[in-house]
Protein backbone atom coordinates (compact mmCIF):
# COMPACT_ATOMS: atom_id res chain seq x y z
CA UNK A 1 2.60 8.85 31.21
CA UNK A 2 0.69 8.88 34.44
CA UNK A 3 -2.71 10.52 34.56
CA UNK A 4 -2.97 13.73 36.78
CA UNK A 5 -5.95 14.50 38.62
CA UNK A 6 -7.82 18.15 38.14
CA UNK A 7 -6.49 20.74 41.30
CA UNK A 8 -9.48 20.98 44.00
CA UNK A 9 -12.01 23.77 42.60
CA UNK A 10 -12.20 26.62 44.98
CA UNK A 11 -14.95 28.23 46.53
CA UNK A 12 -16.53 29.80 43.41
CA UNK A 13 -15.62 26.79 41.11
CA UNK A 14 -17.28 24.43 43.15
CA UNK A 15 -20.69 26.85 43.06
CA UNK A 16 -20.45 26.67 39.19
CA UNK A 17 -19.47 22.73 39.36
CA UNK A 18 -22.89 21.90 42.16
CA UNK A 19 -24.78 23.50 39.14
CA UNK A 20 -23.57 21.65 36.35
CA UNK A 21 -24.22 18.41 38.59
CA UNK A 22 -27.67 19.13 39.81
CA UNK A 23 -28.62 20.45 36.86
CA UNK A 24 -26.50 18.44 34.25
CA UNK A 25 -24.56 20.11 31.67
CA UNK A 26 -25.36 23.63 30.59
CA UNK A 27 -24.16 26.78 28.96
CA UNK A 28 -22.84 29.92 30.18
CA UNK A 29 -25.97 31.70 30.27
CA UNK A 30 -27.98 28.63 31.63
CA UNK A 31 -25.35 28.21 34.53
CA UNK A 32 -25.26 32.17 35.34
CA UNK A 33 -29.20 31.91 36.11
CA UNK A 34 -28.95 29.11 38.24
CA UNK A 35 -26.47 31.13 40.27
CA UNK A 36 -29.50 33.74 40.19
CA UNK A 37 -27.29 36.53 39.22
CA UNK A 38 -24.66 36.65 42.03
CA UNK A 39 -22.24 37.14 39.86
CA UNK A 40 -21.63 38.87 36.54
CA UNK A 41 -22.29 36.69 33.44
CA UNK A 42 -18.99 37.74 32.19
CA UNK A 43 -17.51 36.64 35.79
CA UNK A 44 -19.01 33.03 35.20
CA UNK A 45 -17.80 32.86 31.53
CA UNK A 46 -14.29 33.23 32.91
CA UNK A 47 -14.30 31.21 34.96
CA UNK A 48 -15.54 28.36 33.03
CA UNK A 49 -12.52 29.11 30.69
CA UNK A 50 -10.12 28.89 33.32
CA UNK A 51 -11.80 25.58 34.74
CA UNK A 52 -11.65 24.10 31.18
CA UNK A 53 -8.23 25.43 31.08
CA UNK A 54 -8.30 23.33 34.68
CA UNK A 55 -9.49 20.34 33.28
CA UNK A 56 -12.61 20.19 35.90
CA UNK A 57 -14.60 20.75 33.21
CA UNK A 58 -15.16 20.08 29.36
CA UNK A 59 -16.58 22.14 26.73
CA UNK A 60 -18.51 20.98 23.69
CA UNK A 61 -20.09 22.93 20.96
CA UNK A 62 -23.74 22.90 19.97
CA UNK A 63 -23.76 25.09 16.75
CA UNK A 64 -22.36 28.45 18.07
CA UNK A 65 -22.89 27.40 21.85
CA UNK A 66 -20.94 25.89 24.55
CA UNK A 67 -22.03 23.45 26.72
CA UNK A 68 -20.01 22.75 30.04
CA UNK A 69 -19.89 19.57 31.12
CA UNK A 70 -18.21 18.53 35.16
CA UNK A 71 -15.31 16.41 33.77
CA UNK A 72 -15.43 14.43 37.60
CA UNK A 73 -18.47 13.73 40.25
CA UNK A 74 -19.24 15.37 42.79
CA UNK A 75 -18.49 12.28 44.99
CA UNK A 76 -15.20 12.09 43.82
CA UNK A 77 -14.76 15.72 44.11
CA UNK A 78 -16.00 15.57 47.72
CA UNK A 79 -13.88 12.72 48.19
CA UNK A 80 -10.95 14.57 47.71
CA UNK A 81 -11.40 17.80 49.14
CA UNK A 82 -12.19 15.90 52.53
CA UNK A 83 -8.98 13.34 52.29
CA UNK A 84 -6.95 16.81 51.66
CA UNK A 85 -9.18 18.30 54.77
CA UNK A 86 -8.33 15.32 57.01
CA UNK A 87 -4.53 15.17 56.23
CA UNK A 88 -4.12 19.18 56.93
CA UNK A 89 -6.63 19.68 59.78
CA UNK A 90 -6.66 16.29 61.35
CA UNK A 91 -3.18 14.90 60.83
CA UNK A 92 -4.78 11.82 58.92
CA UNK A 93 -6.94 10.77 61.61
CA UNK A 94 -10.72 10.13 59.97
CA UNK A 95 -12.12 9.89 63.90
CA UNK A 96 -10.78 13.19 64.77
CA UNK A 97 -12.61 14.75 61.77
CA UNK A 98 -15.51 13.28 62.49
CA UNK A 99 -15.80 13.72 65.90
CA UNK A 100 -15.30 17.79 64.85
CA UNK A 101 -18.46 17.82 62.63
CA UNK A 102 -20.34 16.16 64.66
CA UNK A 103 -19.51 18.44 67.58
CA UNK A 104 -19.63 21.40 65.55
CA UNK A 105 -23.49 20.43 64.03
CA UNK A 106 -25.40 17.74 65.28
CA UNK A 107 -26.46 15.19 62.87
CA UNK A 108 -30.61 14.29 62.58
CA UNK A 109 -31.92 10.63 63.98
CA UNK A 110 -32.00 10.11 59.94
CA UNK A 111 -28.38 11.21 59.56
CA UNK A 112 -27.16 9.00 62.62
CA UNK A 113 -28.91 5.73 61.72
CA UNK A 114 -27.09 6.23 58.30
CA UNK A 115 -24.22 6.51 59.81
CA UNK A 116 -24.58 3.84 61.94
CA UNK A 117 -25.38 1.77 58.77
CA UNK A 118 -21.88 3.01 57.10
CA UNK A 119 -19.95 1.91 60.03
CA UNK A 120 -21.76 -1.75 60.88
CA UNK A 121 -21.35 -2.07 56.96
CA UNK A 122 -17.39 -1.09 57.79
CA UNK A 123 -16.60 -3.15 60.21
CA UNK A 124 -15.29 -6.11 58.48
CA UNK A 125 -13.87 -4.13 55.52
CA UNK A 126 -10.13 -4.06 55.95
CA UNK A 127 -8.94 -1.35 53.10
């Protein structure tokens, strides 16, 4: 049996999964005020069914509550979503995407020295 990965979250799925990871796991009601009310507490409740249903999350119980816990990382998650970004948009090629960012928003002095640190650290990797 090979092991399946979860489908990429969408917009509002990944709002409710940065909370749980910032903030750790939580309940409905805990996750609903982090979003400060932009949507219904019903609206969140559903859709931490359907992303338990999903598999991006799990939910234990705590007496009568449910706590929601992010089932992968946010790394991972990120991961993903950009290797499915740079197939689509950039036929594959990692230079094309980011030569797009960084032409759409400028990076800081802070952000370019860490990049620069990525890629001297890169440049005898072979993957």
């Amino acid at each position: 049996m090979t092991r399946t990965s979860p489908p990429q979250p969408t917009p509002a799925e990944l709002g409710i999964l940065t909370v749980l990871w910032r903030r750790g796991p939580g309940t409905v009601r805990e996750v609903h005020e982090a979003l400060e009310h932009e949507v219904g507490y019903t609206t969140v409740l559903k859709f931490l069914q359907i992303m338990t249903e999903k598999k991006l999350v799990r939910r234990t119980e705590n007496g009568r509550t449910h706590v929601y816990h992010p089932v992968v990382t946010e790394e991972t998650t990120q991961r993903r979503m950009v290797s499915d970004l740079m197939d689509r948009a950039f036929g594959g090629s990692a230079a094309r995407l980011v030569m797009q960012v960084l032409s759409t928003k400028p990076a800081s002095p802070e952000e370019l020295q860490e990049i620069r640190q990525l890629l001297d650290g890169l440049k005898g990797d072979t993957r």
